[in-house]
C-alpha atoms as a PDB file:
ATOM      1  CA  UNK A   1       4.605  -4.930  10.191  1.00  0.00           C
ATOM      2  CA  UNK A   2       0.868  -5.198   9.545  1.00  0.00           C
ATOM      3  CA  UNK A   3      -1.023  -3.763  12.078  1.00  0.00           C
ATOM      4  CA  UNK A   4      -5.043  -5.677  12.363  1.00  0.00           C
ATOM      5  CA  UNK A   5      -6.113  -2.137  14.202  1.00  0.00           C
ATOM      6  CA  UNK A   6      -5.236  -0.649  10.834  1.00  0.00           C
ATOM      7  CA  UNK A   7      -7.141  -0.253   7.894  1.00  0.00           C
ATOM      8  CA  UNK A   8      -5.392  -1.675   4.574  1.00  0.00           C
ATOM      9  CA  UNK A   9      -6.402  -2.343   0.304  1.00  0.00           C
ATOM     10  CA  UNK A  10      -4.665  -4.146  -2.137  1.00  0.00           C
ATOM     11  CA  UNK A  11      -1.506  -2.117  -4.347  1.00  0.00           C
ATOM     12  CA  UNK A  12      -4.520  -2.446  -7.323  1.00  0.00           C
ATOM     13  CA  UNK A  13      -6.958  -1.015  -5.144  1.00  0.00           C
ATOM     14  CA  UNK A  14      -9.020  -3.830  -3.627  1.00  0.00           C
ATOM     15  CA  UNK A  15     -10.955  -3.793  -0.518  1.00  0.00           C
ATOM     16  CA  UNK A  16      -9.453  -6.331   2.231  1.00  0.00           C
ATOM     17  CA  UNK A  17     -10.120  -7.762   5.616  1.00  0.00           C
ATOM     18  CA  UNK A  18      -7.493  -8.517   7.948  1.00  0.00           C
ATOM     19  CA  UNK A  19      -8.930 -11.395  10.369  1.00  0.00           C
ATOM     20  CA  UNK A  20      -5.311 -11.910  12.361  1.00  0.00           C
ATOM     21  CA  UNK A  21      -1.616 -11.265  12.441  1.00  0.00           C
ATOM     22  CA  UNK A  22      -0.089 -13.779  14.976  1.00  0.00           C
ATOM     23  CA  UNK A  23      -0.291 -17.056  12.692  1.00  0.00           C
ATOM     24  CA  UNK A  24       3.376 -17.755  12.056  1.00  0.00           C
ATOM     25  CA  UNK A  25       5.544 -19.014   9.359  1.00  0.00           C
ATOM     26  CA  UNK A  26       6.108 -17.123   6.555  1.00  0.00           C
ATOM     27  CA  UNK A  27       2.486 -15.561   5.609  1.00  0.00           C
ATOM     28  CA  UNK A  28       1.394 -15.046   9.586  1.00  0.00           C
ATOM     29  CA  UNK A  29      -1.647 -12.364   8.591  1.00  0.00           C
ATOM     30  CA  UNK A  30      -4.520 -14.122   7.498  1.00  0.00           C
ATOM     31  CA  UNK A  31      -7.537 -12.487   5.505  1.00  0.00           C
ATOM     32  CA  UNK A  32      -9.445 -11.799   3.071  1.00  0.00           C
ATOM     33  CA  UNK A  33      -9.617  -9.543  -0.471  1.00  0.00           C
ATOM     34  CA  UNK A  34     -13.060  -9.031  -2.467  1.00  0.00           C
ATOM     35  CA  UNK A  35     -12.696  -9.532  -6.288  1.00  0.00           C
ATOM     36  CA  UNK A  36     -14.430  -7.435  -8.884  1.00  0.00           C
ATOM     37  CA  UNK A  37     -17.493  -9.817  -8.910  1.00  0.00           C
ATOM     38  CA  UNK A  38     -18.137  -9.185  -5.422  1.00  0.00           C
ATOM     39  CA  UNK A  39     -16.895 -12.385  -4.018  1.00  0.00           C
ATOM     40  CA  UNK A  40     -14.505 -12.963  -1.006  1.00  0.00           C
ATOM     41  CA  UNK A  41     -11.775 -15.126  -0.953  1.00  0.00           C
ATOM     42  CA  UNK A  42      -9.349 -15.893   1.763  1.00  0.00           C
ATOM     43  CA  UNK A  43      -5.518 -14.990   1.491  1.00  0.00           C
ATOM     44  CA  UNK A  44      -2.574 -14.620   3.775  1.00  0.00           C
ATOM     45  CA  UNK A  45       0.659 -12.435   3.415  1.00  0.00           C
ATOM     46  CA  UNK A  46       3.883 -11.467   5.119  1.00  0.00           C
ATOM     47  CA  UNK A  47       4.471  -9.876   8.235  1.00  0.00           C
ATOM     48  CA  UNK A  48       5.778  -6.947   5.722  1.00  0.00           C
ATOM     49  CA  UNK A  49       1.760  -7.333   3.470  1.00  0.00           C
ATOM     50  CA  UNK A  50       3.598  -9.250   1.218  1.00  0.00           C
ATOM     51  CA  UNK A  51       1.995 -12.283  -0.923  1.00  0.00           C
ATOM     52  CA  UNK A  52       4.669 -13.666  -1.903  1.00  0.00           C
ATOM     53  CA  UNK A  53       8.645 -13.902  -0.598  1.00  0.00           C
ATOM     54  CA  UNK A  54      10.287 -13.502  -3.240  1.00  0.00           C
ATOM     55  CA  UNK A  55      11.013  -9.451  -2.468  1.00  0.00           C
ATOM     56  CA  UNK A  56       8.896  -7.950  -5.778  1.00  0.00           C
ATOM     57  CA  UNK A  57       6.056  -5.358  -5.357  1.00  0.00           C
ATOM     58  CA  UNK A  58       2.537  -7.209  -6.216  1.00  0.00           C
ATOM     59  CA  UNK A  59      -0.701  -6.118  -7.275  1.00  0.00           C
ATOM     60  CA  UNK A  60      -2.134  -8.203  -4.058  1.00  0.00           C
ATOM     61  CA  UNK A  61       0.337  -7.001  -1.444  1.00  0.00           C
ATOM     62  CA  UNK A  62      -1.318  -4.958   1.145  1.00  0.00           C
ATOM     63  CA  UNK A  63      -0.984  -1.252   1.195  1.00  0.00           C
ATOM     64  CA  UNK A  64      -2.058   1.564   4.177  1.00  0.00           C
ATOM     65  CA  UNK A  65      -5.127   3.423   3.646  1.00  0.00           C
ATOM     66  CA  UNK A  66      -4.138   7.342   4.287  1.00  0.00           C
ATOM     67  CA  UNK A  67      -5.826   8.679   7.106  1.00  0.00           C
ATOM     68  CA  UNK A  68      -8.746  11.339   6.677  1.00  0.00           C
ATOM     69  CA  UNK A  69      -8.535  14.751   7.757  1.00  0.00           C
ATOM     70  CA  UNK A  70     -10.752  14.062  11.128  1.00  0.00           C
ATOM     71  CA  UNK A  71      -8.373  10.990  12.022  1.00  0.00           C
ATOM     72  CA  UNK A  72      -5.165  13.063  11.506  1.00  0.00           C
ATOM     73  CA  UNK A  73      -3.171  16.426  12.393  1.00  0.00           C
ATOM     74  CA  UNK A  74      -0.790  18.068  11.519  1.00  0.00           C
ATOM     75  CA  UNK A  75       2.482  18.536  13.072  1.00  0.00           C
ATOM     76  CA  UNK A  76       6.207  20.331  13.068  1.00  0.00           C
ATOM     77  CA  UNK A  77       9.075  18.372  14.096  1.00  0.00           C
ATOM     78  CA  UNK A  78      12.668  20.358  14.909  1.00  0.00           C
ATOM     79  CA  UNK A  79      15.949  18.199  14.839  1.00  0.00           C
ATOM     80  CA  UNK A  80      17.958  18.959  17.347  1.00  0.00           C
ATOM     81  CA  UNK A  81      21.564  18.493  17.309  1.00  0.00           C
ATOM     82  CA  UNK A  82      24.455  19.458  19.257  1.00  0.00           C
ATOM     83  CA  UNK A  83      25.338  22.579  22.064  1.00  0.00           C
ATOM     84  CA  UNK A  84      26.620  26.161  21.320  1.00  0.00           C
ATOM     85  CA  UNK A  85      28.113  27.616  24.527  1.00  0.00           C
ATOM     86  CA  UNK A  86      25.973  25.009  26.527  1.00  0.00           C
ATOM     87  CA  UNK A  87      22.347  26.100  24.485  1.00  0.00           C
ATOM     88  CA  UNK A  88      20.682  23.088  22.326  1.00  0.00           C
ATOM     89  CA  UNK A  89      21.079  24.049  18.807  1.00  0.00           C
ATOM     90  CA  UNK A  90      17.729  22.944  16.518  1.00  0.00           C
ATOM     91  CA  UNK A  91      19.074  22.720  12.808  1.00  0.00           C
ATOM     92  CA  UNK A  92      15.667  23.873  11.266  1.00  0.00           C
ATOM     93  CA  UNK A  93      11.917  22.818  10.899  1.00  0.00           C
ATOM     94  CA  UNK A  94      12.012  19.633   8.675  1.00  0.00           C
ATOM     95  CA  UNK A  95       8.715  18.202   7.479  1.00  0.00           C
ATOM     96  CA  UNK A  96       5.337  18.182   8.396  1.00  0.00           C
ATOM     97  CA  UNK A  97       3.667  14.675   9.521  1.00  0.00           C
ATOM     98  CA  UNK A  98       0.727  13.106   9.974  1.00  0.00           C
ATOM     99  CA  UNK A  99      -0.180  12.336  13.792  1.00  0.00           C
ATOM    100  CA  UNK A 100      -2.695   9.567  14.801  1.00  0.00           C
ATOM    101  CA  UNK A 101      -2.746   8.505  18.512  1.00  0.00           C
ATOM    102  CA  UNK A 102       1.079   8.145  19.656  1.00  0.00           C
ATOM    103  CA  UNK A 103       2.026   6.883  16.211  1.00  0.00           C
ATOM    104  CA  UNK A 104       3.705   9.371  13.837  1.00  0.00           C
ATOM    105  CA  UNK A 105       2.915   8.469   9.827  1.00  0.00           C
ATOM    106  CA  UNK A 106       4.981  10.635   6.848  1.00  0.00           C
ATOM    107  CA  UNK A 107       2.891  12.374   4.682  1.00  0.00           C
END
């Protein structure tokens, strides 16, 4: 789901806007993308940053800009699974993550 607190581009790199997510239908976040000539036109997409239904990858669907060091940390996670004689058993250490606010990103 597109998030408007979030900070997206285009899949080919463009600079983009996000003015709302709550519209409805099928393209409910409404926006705008700036063209190589400088220009702004409006767009709108799927809930998913899709422009178009039909389920292929576009040059226009929306895409997450990565957070920047100062925005993000580092962090361990530990699955753990099962009891050994009543003692939690952690299976190992399995990927770092990026951590902004409460919401956990993969790097």
């Amino acid at each position: 789901m597109i998030d408007i607190n979030k900070k997206y581009t285009t899949r080919d790199g463009r600079e983009v806007k996000i003015y709302s997510v709550d519209n409805g239908g099928d393209y409910p976040v409404h926006g705008a993308l700036k063209y190589d000539n400088g220009a702004w036109m409006s767009e709108s997409w799927t809930d998913r940053g899709k422009l178009t239904t039909d389920g292929n990858d576009g040059a226009l669907d929306l895409v997450g800009i990565p957070l920047n060091d100062e925005e993000a940390r580092d962090v361990a996670l530990n699955f753990w699974h099962g009891r050994e004689n009543g003692t939690p058993v952690c299976d190992t250490l399995v990927a770092f993550v990026r951590q902004h606010g409460k919401q956990i990103l993969g790097l």
